[in-house]
C-alpha atoms as a PDB file:
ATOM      1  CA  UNK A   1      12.284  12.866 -11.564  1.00  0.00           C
ATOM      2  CA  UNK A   2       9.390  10.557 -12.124  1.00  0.00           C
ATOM      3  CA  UNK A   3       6.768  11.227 -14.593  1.00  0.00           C
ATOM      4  CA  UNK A   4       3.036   8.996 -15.102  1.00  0.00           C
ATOM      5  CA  UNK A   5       0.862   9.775 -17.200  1.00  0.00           C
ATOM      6  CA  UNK A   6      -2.619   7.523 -17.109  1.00  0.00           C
ATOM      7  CA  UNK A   7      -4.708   7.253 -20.062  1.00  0.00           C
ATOM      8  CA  UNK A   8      -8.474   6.088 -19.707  1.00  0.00           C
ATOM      9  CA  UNK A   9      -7.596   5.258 -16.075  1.00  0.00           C
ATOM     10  CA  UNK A  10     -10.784   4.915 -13.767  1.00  0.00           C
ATOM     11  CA  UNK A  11     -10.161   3.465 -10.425  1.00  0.00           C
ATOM     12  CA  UNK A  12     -13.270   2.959  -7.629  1.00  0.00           C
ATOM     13  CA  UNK A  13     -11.882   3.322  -3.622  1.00  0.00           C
ATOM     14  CA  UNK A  14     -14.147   1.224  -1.626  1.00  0.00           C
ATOM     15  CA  UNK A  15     -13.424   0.642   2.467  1.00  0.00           C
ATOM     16  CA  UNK A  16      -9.647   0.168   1.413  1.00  0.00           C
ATOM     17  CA  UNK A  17     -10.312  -1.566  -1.716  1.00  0.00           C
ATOM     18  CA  UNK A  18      -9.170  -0.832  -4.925  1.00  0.00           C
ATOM     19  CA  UNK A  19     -11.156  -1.682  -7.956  1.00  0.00           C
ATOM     20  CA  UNK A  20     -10.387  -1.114 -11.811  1.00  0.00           C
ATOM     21  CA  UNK A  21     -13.888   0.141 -12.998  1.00  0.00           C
ATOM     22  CA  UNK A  22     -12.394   1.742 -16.500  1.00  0.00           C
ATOM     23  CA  UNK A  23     -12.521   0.728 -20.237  1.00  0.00           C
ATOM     24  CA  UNK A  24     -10.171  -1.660 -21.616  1.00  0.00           C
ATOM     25  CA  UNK A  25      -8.207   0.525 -23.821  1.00  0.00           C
ATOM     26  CA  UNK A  26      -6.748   2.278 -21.063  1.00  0.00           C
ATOM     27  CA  UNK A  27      -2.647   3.159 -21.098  1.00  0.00           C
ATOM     28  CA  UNK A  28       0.140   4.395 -19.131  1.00  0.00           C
ATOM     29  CA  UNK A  29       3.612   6.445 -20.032  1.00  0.00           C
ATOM     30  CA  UNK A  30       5.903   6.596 -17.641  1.00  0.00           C
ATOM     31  CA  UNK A  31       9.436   8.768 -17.705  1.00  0.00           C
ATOM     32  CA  UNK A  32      12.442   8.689 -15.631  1.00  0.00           C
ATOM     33  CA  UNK A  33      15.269  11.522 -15.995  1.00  0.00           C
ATOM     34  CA  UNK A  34      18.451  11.859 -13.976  1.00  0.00           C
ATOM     35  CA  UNK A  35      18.767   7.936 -13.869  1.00  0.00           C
ATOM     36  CA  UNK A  36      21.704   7.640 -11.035  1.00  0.00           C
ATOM     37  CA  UNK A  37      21.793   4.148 -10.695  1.00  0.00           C
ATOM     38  CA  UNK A  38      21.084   1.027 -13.309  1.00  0.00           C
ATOM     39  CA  UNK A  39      21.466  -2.708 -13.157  1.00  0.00           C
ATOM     40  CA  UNK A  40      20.914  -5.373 -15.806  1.00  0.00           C
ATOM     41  CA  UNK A  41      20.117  -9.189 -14.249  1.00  0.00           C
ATOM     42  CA  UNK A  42      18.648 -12.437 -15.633  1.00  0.00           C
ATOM     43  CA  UNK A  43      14.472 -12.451 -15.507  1.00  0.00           C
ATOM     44  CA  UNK A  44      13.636 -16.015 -16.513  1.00  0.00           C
ATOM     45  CA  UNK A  45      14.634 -15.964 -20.016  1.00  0.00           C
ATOM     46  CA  UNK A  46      13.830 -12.110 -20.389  1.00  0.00           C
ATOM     47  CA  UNK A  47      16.780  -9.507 -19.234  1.00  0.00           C
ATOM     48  CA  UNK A  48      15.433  -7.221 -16.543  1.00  0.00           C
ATOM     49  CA  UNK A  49      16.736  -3.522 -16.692  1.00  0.00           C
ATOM     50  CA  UNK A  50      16.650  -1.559 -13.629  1.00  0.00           C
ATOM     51  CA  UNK A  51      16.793   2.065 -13.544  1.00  0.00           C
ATOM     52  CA  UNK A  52      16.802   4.403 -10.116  1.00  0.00           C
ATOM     53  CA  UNK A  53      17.374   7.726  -9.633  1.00  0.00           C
ATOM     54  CA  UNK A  54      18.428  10.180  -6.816  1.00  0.00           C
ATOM     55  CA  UNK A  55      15.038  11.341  -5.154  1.00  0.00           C
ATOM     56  CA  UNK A  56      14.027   7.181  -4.493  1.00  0.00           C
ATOM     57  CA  UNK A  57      11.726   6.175  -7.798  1.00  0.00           C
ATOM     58  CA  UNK A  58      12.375   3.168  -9.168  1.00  0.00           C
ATOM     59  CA  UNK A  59      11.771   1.512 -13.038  1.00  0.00           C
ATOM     60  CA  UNK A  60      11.830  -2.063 -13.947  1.00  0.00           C
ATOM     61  CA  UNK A  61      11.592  -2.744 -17.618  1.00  0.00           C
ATOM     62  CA  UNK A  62      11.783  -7.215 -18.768  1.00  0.00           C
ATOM     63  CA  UNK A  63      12.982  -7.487 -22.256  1.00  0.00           C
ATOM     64  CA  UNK A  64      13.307 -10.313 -24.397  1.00  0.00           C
ATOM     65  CA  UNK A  65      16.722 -11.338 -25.142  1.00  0.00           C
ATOM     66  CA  UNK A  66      16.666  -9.941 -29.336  1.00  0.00           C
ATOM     67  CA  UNK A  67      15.103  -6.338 -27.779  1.00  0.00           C
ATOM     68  CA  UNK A  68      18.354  -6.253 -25.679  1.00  0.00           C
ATOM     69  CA  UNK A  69      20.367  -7.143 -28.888  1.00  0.00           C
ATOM     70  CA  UNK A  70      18.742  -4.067 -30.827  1.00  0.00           C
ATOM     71  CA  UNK A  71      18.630  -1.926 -28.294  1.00  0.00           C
ATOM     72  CA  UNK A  72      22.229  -2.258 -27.549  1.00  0.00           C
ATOM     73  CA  UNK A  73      22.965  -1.800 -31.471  1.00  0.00           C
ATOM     74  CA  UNK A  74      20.836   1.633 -31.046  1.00  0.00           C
ATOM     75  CA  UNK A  75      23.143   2.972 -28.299  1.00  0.00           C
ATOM     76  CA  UNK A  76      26.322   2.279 -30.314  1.00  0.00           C
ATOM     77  CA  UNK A  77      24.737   3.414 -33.599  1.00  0.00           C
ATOM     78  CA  UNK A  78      24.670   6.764 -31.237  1.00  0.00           C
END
């Protein structure tokens, strides 16, 4: 299950086109449960995680290589 939640998020539709037309301070939170599948692979010098789950979404996250390094210690520390 896939969850987005837009912040400040203004878009314009125009003959096909779509146009940002919103403030600068807009955000976005985004949630993925029941991960069935994930994947870590090289991303220039960043480490690319890739997380699927069972109904077809699909998350890409590019960390740096010292946000791997504490997130791993945060799993173990678990």
């Amino acid at each position: 299950m896939l969850t987005l939640d837009l912040s400040d998020f203004m878009v314009e539709l125009d003959e096909g086109t779509v146009k940002h037309v919103g403030t600068k301070t807009k955000g976005a939170t985004v949630k993925l449960y029941h991960v069935t599948e994930t994947e870590a692979r090289e991303f220039g010098d960043q480490v690319k995680l890739v997380f699927d789950d069972g109904e077809g979404n699909h998350v890409e996250v590019a960390l740096d290589p010292d946000q791997v390094e504490s997130l791993l210690a945060d799993a173990e520390a678990l």
